[in-house]
Protein backbone atom coordinates (compact mmCIF):
# COMPACT_ATOMS: atom_id res chain seq x y z
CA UNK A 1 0.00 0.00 0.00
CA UNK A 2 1.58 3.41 -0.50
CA UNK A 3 1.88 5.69 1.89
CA UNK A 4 1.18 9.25 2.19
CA UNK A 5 4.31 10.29 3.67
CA UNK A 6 3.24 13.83 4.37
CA UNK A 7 0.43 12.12 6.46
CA UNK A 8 2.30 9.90 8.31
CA UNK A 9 4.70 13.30 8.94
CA UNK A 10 1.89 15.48 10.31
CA UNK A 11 0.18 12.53 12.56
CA UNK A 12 3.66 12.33 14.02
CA UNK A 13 4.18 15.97 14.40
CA UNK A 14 0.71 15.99 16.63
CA UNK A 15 1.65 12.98 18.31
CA UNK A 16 5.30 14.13 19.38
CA UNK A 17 3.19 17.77 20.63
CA UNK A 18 1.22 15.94 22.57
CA UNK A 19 4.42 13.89 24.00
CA UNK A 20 5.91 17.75 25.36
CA UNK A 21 2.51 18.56 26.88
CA UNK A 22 2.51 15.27 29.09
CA UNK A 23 6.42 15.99 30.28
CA UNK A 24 5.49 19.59 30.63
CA UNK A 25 3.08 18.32 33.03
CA UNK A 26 4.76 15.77 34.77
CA UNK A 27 8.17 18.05 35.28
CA UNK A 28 5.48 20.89 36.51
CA UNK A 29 4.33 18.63 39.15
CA UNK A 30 7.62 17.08 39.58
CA UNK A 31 9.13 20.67 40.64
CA UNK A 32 6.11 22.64 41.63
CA UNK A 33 3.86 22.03 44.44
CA UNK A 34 0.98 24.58 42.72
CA UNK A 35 1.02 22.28 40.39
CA UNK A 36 -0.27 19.79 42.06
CA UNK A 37 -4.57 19.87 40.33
CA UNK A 38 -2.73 18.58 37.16
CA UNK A 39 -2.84 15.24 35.58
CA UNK A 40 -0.59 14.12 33.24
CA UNK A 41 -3.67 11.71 31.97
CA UNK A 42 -6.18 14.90 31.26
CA UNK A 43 -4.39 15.66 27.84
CA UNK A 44 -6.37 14.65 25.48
CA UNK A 45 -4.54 12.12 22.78
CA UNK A 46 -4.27 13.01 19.24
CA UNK A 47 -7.25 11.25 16.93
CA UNK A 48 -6.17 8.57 14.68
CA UNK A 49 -8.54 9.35 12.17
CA UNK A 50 -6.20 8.08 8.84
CA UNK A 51 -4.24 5.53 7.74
CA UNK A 52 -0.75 6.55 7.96
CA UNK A 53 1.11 3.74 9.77
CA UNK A 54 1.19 5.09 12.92
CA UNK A 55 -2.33 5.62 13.10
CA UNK A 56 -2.96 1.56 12.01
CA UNK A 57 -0.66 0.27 14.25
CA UNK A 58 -2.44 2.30 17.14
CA UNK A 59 -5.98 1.59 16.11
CA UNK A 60 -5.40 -2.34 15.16
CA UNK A 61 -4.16 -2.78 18.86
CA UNK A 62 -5.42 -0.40 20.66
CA UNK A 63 -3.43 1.05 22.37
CA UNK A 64 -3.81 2.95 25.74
CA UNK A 65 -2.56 6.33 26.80
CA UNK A 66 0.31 5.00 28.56
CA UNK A 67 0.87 2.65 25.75
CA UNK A 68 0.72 5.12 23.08
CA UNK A 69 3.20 7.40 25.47
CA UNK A 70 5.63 4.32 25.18
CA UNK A 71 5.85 4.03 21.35
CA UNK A 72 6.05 7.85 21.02
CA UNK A 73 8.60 8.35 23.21
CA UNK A 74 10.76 5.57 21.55
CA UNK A 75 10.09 7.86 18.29
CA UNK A 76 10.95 11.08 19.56
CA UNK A 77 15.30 10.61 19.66
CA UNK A 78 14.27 10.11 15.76
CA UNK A 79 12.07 12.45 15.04
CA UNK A 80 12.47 15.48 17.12
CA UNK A 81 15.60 14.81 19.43
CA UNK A 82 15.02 17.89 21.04
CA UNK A 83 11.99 17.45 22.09
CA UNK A 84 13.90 15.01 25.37
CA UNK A 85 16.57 18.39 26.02
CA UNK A 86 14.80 18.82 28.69
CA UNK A 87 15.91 16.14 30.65
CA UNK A 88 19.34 16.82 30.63
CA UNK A 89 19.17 19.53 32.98
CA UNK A 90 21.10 19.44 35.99
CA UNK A 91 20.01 19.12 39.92
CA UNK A 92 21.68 21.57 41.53
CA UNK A 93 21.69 20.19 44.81
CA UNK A 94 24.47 17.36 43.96
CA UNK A 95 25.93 18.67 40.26
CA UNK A 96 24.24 15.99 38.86
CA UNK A 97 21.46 14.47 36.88
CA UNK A 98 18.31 13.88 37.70
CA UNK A 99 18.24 10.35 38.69
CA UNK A 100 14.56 9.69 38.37
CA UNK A 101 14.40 11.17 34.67
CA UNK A 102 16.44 7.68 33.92
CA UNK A 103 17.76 8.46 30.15
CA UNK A 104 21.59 8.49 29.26
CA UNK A 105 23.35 10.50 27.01
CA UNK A 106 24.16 9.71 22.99
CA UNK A 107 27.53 8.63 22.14
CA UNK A 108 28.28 11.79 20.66
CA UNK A 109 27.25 13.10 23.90
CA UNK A 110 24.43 15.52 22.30
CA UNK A 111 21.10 14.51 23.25
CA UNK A 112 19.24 12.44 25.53
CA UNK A 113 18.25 8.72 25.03
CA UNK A 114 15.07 7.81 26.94
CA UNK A 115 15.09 4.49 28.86
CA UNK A 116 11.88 2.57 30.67
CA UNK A 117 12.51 4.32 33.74
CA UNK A 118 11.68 7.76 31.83
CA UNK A 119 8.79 6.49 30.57
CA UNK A 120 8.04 5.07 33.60
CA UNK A 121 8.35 8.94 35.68
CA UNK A 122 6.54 10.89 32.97
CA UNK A 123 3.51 8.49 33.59
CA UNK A 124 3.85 7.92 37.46
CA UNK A 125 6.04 10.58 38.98
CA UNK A 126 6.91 8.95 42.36
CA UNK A 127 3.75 6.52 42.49
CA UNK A 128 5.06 3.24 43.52
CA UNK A 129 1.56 1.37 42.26
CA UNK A 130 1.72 2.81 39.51
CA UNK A 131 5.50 2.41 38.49
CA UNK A 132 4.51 -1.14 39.26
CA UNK A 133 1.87 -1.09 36.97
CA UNK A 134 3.77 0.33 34.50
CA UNK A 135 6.46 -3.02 34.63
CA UNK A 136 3.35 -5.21 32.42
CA UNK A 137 4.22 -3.04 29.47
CA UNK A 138 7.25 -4.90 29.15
CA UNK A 139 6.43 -8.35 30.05
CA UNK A 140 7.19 -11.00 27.08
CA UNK A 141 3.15 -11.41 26.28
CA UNK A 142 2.96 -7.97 25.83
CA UNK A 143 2.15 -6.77 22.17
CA UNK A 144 5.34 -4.51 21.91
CA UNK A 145 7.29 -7.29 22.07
CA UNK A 146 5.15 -10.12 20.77
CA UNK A 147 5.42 -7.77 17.41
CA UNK A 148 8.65 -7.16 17.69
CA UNK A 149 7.77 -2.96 18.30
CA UNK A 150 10.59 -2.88 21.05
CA UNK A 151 14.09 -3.74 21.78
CA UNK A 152 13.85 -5.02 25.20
CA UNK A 153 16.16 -7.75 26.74
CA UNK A 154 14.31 -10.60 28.76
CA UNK A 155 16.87 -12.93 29.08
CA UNK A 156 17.82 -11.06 32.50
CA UNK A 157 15.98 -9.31 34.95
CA UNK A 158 13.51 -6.17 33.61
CA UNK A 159 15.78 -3.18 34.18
CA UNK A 160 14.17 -0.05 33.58
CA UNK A 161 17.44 1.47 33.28
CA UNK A 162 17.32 -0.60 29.85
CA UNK A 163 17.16 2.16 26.88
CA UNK A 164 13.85 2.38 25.59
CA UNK A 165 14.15 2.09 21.41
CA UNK A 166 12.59 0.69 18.80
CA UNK A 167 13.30 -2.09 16.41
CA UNK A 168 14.32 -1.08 12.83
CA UNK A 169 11.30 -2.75 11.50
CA UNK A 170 8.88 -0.59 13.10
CA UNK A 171 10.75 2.42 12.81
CA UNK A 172 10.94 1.89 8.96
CA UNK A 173 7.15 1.31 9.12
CA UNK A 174 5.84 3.86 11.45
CA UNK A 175 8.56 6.35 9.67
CA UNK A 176 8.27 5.79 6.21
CA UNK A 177 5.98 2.82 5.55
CA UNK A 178 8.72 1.03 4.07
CA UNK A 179 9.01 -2.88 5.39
CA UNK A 180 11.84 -4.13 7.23
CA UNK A 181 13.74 -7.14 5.96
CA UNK A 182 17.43 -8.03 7.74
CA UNK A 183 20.24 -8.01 6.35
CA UNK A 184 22.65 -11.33 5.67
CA UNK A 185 25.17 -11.47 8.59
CA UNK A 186 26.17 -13.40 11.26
CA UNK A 187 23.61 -12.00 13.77
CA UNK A 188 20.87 -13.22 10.98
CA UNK A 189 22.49 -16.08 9.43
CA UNK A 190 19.83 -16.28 6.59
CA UNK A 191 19.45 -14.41 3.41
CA UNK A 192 16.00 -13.65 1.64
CA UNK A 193 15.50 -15.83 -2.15
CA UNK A 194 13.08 -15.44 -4.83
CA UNK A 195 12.53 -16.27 -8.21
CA UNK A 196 10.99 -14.75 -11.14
CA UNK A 197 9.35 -18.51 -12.38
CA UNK A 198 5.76 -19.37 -11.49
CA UNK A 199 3.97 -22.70 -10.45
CA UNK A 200 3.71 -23.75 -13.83
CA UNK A 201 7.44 -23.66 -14.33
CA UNK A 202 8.10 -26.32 -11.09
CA UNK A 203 7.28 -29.87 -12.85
CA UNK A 204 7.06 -32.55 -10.12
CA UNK A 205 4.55 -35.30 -9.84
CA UNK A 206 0.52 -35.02 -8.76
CA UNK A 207 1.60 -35.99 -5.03
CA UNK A 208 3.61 -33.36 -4.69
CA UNK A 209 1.59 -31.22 -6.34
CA UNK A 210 -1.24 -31.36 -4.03
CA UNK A 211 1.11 -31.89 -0.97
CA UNK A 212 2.60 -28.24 -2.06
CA UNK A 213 -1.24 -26.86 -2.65
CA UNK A 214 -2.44 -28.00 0.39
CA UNK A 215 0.82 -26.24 2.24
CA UNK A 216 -0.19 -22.99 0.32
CA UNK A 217 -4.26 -23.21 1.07
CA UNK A 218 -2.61 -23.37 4.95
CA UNK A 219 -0.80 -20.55 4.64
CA UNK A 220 -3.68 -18.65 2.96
CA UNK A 221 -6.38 -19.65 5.43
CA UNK A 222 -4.89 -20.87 8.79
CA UNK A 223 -5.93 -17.09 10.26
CA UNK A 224 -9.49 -17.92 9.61
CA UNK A 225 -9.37 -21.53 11.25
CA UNK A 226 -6.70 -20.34 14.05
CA UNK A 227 -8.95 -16.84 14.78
CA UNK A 228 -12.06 -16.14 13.43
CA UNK A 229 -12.72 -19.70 14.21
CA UNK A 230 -11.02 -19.92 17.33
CA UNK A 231 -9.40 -23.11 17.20
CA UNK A 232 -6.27 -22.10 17.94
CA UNK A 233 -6.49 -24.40 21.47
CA UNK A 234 -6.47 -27.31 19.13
CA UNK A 235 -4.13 -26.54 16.25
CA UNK A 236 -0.86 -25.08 17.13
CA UNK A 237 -0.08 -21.86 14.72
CA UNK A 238 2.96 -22.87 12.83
CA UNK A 239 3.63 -25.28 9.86
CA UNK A 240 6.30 -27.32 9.67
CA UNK A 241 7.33 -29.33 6.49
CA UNK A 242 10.64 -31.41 4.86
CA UNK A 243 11.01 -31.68 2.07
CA UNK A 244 13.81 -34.48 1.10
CA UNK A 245 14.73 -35.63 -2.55
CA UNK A 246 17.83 -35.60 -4.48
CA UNK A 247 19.78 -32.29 -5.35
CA UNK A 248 17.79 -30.67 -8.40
CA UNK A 249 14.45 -31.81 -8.01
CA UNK A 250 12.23 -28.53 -7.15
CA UNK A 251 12.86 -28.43 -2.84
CA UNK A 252 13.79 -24.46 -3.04
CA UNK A 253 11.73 -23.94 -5.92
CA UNK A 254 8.95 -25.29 -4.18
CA UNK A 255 9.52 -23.20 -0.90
CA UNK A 256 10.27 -19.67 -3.19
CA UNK A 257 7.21 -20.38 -5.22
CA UNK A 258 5.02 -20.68 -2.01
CA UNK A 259 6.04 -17.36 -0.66
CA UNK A 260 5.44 -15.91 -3.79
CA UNK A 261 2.07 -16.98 -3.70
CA UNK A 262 1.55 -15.82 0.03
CA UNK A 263 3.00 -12.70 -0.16
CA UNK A 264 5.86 -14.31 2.47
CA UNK A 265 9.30 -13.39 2.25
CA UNK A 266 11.42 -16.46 2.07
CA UNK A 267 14.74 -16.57 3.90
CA UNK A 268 17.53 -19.21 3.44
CA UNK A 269 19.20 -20.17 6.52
CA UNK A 270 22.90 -20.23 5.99
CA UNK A 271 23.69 -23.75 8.74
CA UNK A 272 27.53 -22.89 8.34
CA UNK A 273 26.87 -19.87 10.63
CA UNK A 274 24.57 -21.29 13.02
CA UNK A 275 26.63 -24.45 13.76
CA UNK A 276 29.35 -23.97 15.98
CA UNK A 277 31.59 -26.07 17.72
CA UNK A 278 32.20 -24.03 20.78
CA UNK A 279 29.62 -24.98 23.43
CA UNK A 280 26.07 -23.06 23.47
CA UNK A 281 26.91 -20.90 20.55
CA UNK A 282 24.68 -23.02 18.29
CA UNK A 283 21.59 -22.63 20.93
CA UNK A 284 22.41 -18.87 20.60
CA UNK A 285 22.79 -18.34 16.84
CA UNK A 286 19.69 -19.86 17.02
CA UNK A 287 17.63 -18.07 19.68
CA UNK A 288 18.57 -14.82 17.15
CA UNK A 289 17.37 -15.82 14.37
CA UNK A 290 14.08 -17.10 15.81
CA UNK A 291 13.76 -14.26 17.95
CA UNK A 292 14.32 -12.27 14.46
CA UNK A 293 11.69 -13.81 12.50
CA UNK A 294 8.84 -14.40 15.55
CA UNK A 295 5.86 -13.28 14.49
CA UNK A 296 6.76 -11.68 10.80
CA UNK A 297 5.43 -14.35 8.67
CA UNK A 298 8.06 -15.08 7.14
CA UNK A 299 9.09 -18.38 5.41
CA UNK A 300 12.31 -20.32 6.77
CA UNK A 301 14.02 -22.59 4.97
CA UNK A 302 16.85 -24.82 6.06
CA UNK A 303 18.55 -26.45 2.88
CA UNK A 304 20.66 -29.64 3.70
CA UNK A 305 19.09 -29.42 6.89
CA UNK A 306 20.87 -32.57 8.31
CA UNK A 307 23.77 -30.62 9.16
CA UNK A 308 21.80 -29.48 12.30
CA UNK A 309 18.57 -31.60 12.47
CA UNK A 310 20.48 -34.92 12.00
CA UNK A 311 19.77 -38.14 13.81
CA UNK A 312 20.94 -37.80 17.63
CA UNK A 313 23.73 -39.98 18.85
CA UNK A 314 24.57 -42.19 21.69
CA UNK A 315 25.73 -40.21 24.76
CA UNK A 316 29.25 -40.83 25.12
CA UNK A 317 30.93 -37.71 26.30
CA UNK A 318 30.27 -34.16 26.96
CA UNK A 319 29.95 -33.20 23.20
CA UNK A 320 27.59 -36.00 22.49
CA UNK A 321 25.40 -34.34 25.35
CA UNK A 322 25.73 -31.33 23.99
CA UNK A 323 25.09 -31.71 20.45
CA UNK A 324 21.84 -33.63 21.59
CA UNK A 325 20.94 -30.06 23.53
CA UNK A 326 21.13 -28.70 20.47
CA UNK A 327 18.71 -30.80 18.80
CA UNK A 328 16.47 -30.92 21.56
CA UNK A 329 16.35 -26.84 21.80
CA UNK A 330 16.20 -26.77 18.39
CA UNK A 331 12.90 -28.89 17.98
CA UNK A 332 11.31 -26.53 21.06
CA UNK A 333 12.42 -23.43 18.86
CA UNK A 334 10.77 -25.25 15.28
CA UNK A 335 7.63 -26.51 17.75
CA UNK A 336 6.72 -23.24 19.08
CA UNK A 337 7.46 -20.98 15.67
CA UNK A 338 4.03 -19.59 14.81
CA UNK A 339 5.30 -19.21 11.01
CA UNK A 340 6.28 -21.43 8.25
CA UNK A 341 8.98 -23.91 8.62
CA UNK A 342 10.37 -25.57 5.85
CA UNK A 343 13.25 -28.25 6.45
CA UNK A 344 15.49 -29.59 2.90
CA UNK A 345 17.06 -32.55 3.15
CA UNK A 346 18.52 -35.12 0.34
CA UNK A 347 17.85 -38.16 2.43
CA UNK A 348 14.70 -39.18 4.49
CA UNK A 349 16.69 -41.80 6.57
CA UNK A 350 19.06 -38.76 7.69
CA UNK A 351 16.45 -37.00 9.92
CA UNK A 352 16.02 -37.87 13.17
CA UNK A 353 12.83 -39.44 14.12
CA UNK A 354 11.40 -37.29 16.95
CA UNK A 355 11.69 -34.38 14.06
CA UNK A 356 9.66 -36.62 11.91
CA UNK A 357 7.10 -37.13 14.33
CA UNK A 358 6.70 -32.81 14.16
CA UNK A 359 5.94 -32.85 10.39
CA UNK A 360 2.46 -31.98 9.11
CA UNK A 361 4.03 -32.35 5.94
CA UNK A 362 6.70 -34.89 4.92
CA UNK A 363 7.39 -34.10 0.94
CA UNK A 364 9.08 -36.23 -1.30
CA UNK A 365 10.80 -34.72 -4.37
CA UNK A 366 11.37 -37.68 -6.18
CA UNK A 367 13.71 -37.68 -9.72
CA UNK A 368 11.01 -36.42 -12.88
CA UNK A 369 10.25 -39.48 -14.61
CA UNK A 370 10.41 -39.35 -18.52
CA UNK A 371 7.17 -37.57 -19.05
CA UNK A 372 8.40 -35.01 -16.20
CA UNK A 373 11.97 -34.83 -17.98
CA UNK A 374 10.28 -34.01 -21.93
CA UNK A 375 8.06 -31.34 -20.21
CA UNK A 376 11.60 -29.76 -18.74
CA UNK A 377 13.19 -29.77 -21.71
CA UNK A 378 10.25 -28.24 -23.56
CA UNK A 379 9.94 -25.42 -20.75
CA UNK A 380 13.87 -24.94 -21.05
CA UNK A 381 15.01 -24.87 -25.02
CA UNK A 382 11.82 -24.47 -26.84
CA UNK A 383 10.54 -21.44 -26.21
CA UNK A 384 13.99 -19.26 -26.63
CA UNK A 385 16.06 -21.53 -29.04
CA UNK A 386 15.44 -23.10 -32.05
CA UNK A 387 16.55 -26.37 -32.21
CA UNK A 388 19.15 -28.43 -34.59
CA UNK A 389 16.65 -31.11 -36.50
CA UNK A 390 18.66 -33.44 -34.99
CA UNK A 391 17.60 -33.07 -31.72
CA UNK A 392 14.52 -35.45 -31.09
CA UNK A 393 13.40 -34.17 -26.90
CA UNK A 394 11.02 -36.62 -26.69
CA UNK A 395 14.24 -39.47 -27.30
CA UNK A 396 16.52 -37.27 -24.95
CA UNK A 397 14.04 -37.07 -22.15
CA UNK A 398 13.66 -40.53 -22.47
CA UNK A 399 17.52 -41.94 -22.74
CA UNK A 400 18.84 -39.94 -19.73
CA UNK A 401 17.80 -39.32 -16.72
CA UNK A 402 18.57 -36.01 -15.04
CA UNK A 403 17.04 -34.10 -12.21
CA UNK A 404 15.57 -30.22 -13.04
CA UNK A 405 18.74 -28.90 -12.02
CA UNK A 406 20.99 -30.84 -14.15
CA UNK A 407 18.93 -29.92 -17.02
CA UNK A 408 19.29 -26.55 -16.36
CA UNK A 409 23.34 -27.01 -16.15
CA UNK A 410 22.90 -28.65 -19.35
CA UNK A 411 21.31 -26.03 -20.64
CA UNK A 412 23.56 -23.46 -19.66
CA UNK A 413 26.37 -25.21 -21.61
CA UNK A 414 24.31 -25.48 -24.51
CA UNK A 415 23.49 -21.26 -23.90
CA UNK A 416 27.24 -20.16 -23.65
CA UNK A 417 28.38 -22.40 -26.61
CA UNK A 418 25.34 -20.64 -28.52
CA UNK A 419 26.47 -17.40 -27.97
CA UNK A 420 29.91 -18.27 -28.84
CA UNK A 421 28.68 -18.80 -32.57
CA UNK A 422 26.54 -15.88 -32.65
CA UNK A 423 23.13 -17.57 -32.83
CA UNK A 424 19.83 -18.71 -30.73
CA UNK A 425 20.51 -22.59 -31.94
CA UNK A 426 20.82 -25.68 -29.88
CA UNK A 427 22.84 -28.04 -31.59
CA UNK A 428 22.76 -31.94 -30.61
CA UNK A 429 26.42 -32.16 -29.72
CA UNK A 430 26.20 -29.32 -27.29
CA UNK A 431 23.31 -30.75 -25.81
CA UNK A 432 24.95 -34.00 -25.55
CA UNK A 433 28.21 -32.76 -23.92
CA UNK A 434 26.49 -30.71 -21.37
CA UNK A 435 24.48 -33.92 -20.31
CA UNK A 436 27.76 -35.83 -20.28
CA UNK A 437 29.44 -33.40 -18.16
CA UNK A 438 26.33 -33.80 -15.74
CA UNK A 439 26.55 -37.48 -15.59
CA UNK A 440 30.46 -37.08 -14.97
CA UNK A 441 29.31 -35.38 -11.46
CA UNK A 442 27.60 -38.61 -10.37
CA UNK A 443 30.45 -40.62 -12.20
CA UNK A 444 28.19 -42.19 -14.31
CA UNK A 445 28.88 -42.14 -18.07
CA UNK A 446 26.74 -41.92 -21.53
């Protein structure tokens, strides 16, 4: 949807006046005893009465004055930075700052940076039940952080010295309307994939076929049946699949196609950074990227998923244990994810059986057969070559048998020695030779 920027600008503007007037207040009462008839909850909030982002976001989960004080004031460093100067003055009394106005300053040392416990004073002042009150803003169940709205750490104890920010995904959104997808690195050890082919370009048998549709009509409707139906206490929200075949027959195809046709980003998970061999880094490379994609629908796919989700050993030392941990954390994580899992593996007999057990799918890509393999070949030279009389597809498809993706090396042979010549024709002994050099991978021979 596009966004009116200059909407989403002025909303903000109101929103961030509204902000001043509540600190106004609560530094009037803080300092002056006249003030003491004021209420910091008597200003009256801005309407949301578009659809800028910020507006959505407030209206779809309604949130409260305090709530909306929250989100604002995680804004404001962003937006209007000097709308927080005011808390860097000093108390006189000791040369120093104002303890209860929490905060810190930027690394530059220009400006202030808000933290819970400044969010906490311009709402409560000194009111201990309501400071306690405040604390269920930031428990894990909370929709800041079910959503992924806030940066707060909950592996420790709730500090409200903690700085109060918010993630890069929502201040994209709330900002500029513009989605937030991570970036490839070793905190997010996955990278998004695509492809510009559609369903009728992934040939694979009528099992799979209506294995993949029925994965897709899940994806499309499991709100409904979850939700509107309410039967989430039956049905768990997540989907988790493997896919396992040989190297070439359609398994990322297949998982790019579906989030194509769900409107789901798909990201690769990249095993050779979450695996490590130091103790409880593996647990931890893989509580981030979880904790990442929680709640974003997004699509993840493990390819040669054995690597990690391999069949446990026997205990027989301390590494054994560990490496069992790892499984065993790693099925809680997959259990629990309320999105799309997809796991790619070239061998059924390498998974380990209590991840089998947590399928709803179990997908078998098998090799395309020879009426699979002419339909390939068709959807690969015909359309953009002309081909040499000689070559008969319906006799190629049937004397060799190749996967999708070693047709498509094949093809790419065939392509560069094409363009060597100067023209759009396939000739038979190109064709041929690329196969050849294909078999020569599996050290099989024409």
């Amino acid at each position: 949807m596009e966004v009116d920027i200059s909407r989403a600008a002025k909303f903000l503007q109101q929103e961030i006046n509204w902000l001043e007037q509540v600190v106004d207040t609560r530094l009037s009462l803080y300092f002056n005893d006249e003030a003491k008839g004021k209420d910091v909850q008597k200003h009256k909030l801005p309407a949301c009465k578009g659809n800028s982002p910020y507006e959505n976001l407030v209206k779809e989960y309604k949130l409260s004055f305090d709530e909306r004080l929250v989100l604002i004031l995680s804004l404001a460093r962003h937006i209007r930075p000097q709308s927080l100067d005011i808390f860097l003055i000093k108390n006189k009394t000791i040369d120093s700052d104002y303890v209860e106005f929490g905060g810190g300053k930027d690394t530059n040392e220009k400006g202030f940076l808000p933290t819970l416990e400044t969010a906490c004073f311009i709402l409560n002042g000194s009111d201990i039940l309501g400071r306690l009150k405040f604390l269920e803003h930031f428990d894990q169940t909370h929709i800041f952080f079910k959503k992924g709205i806030l940066n707060v750490d909950h592996e420790q104890a709730l500090d409200l010295q903690q700085k109060l920010s918010i993630t890069q995904e929502y201040l994209g959104l709330l900002c500029q309307g513009k989605k937030y997808l991570p970036h490839f690195s070793s905190k997010f050890p996955a990278k998004e994939i695509s492809t510009p082919l559609d369903w009728e370009d992934l040939i694979v048998n009528e099992s799979v076929e209506e294995s993949l549709e029925e994965l897709k009509d899940w994806l499309l409707h499991s709100d409904t049946i979850l939700r509107k139906w309410k039967l989430d206490n039956h049905f768990k929200p997540g989907y988790r699949a493997l896919f396992y075949g040989a190297p070439g027959t359609g398994k990322t195809l297949a998982a790019t196609l579906l989030g194509k046709a769900t409107s789901r980003p798909v990201f690769r998970v990249d095993l050779s950074l979450v695996v490590s061999k130091y103790i409880g880094e593996t647990e931890k490379n893989l509580s981030r990227l979880f904790d990442e994609a929680e709640n974003k629908d997004w699509i993840l796919f493990f390819d040669e998923a054995d690597a990690l989700f391999g069949k446990r050993t026997a205990t027989k030392d301390s590494h054994d244990r560990y490496a069992n941990q790892e499984v065993s954390y790693l099925l809680q994580r997959i259990e629990d994810f309320p999105g799309l899992v997809i796991l790619a593996t070239n061998m059924h007999s390498n998974v380990d059986e209590a991840f089998a057990r947590r399928f709803q799918s179990m997908i078998h890509f098998s090799k395309p057969d020879k009426k699979e393999r002419l339909r390939l070949w068709e959807g690969l030279l015909s359309s953009s070559f002309k081909l040499e009389p000689k070559v008969n597809l319906e006799q190629v498809a049937e004397d060799f048998t190749l996967t999708g993706g070693e047709m498509v090396n094949a093809f790419r042979y065939c392509a560069l020695q094409a363009a060597k010549r100067g023209e759009r024709i396939i000739e038979y002994q190109d064709l041929i030779q690329g196969i050849r050099r294909e078999y020569s991978k599996s050290n099989k021979t024409l």
